[in-house]
PDB file of N, CA and C in Angstrom:
ATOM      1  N   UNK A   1     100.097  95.227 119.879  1.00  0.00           N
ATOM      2  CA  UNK A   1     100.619  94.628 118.658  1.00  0.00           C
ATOM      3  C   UNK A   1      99.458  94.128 117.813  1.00  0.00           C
ATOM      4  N   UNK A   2     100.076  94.495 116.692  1.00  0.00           N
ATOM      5  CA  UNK A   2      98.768  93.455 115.805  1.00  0.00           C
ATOM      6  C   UNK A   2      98.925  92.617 114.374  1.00  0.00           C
ATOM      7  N   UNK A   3      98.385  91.677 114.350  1.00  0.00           N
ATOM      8  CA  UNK A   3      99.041  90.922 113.592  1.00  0.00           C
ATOM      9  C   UNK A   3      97.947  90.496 112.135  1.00  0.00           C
ATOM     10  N   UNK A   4      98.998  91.038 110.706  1.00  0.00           N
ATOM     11  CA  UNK A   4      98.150  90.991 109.748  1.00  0.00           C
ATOM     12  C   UNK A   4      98.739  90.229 108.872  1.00  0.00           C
ATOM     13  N   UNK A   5      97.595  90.063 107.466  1.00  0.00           N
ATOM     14  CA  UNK A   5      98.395  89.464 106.725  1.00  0.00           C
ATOM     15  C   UNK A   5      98.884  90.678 105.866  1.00  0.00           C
ATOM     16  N   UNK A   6     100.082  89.979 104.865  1.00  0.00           N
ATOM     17  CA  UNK A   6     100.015  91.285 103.778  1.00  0.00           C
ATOM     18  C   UNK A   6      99.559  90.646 103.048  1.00  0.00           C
ATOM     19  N   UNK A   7      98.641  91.294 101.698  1.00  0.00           N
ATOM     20  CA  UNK A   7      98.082  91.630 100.670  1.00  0.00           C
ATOM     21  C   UNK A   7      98.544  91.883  99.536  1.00  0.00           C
ATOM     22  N   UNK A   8      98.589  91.434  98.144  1.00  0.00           N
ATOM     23  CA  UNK A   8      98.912  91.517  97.335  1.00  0.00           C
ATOM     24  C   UNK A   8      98.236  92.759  96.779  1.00  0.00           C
ATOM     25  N   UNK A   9      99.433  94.065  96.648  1.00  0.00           N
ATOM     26  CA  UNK A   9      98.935  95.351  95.809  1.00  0.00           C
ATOM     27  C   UNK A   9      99.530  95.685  94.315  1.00  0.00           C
ATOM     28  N   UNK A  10      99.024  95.265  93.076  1.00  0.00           N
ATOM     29  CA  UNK A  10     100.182  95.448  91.958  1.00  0.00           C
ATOM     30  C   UNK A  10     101.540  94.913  91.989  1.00  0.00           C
ATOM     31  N   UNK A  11     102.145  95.288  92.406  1.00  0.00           N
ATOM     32  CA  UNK A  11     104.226  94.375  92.194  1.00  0.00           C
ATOM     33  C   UNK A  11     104.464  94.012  93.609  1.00  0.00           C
ATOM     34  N   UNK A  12     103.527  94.604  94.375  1.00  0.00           N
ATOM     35  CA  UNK A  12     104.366  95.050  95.792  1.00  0.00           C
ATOM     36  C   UNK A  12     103.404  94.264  97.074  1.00  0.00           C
ATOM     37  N   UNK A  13     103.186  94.188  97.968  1.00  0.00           N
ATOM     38  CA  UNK A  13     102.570  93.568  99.147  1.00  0.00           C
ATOM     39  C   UNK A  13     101.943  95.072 100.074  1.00  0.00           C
ATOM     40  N   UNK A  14     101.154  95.335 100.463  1.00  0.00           N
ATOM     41  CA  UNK A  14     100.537  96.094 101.580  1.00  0.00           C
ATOM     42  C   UNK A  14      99.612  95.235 102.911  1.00  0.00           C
ATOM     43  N   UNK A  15     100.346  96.329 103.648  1.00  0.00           N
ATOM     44  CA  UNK A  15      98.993  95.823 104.828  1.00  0.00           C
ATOM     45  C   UNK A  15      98.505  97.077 105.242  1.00  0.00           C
ATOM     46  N   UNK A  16      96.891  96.855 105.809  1.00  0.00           N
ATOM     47  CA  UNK A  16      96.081  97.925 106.054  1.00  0.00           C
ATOM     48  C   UNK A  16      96.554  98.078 107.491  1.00  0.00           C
ATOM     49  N   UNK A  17      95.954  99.341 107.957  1.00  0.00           N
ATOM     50  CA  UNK A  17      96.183  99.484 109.298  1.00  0.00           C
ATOM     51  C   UNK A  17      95.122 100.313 109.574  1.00  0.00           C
ATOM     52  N   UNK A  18      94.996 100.621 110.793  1.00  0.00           N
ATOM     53  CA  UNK A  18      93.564 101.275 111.306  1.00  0.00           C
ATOM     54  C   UNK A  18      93.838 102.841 110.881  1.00  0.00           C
ATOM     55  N   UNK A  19      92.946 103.589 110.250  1.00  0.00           N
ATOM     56  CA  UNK A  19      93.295 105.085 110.044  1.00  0.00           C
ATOM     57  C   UNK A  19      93.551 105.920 111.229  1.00  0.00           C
ATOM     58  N   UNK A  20      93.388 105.669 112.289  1.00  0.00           N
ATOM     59  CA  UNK A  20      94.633 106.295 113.639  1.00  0.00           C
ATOM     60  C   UNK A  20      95.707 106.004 113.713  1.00  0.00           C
ATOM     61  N   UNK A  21      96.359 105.066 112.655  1.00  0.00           N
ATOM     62  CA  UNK A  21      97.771 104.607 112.901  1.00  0.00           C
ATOM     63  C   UNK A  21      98.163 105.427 111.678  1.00  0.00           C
ATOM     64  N   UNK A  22      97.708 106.033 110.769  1.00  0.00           N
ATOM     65  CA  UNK A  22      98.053 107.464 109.681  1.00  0.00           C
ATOM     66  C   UNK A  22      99.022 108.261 110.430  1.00  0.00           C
ATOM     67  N   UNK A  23     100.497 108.651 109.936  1.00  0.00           N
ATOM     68  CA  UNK A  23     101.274 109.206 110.375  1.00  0.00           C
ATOM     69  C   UNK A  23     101.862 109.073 111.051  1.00  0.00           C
ATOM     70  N   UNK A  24     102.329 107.677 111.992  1.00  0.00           N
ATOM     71  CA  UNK A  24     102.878 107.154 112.609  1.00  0.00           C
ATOM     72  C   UNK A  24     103.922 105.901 112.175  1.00  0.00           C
ATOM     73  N   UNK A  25     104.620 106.270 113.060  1.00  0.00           N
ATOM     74  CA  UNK A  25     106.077 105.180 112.586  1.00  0.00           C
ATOM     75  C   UNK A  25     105.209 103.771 113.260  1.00  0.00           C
ATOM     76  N   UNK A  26     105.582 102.542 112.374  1.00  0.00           N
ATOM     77  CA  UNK A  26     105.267 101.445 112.789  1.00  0.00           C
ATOM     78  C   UNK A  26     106.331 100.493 112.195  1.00  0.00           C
ATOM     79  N   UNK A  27     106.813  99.710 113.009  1.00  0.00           N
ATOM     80  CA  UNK A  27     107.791  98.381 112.540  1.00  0.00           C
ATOM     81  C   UNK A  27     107.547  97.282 112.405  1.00  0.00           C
ATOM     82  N   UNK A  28     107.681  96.778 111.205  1.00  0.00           N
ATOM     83  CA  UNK A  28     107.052  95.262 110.860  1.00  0.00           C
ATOM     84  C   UNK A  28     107.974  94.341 110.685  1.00  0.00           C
ATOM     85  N   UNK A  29     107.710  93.426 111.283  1.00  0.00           N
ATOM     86  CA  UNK A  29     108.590  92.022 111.488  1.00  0.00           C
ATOM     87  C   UNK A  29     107.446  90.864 111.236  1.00  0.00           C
ATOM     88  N   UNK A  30     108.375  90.574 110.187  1.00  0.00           N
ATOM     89  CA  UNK A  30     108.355  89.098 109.320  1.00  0.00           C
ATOM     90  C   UNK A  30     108.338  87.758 110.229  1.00  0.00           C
ATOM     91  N   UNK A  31     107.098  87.125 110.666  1.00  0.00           N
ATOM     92  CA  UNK A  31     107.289  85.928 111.535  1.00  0.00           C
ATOM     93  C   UNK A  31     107.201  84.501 110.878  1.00  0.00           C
ATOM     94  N   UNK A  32     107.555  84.395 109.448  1.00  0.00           N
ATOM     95  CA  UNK A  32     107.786  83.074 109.055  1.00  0.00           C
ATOM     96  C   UNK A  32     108.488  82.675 108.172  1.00  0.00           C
TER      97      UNK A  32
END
């Protein structure tokens, strides 16, 4: 597991992830 912040991108929020995680399903849950 790993735990990020999100990032403010234009309108929307992103988080980075390691470029081996490219093309892979990942599920994000909101812890606050």
């Amino acid at each position: 597991m790993i735990e990020k912040e999100v990032k403010l991108s234009g309108n929307s929020g992103r988080i980075y992830l390691p470029p081996d995680w490219v093309g892979h399903q990942v599920k994000i849950i909101r812890t606050d």
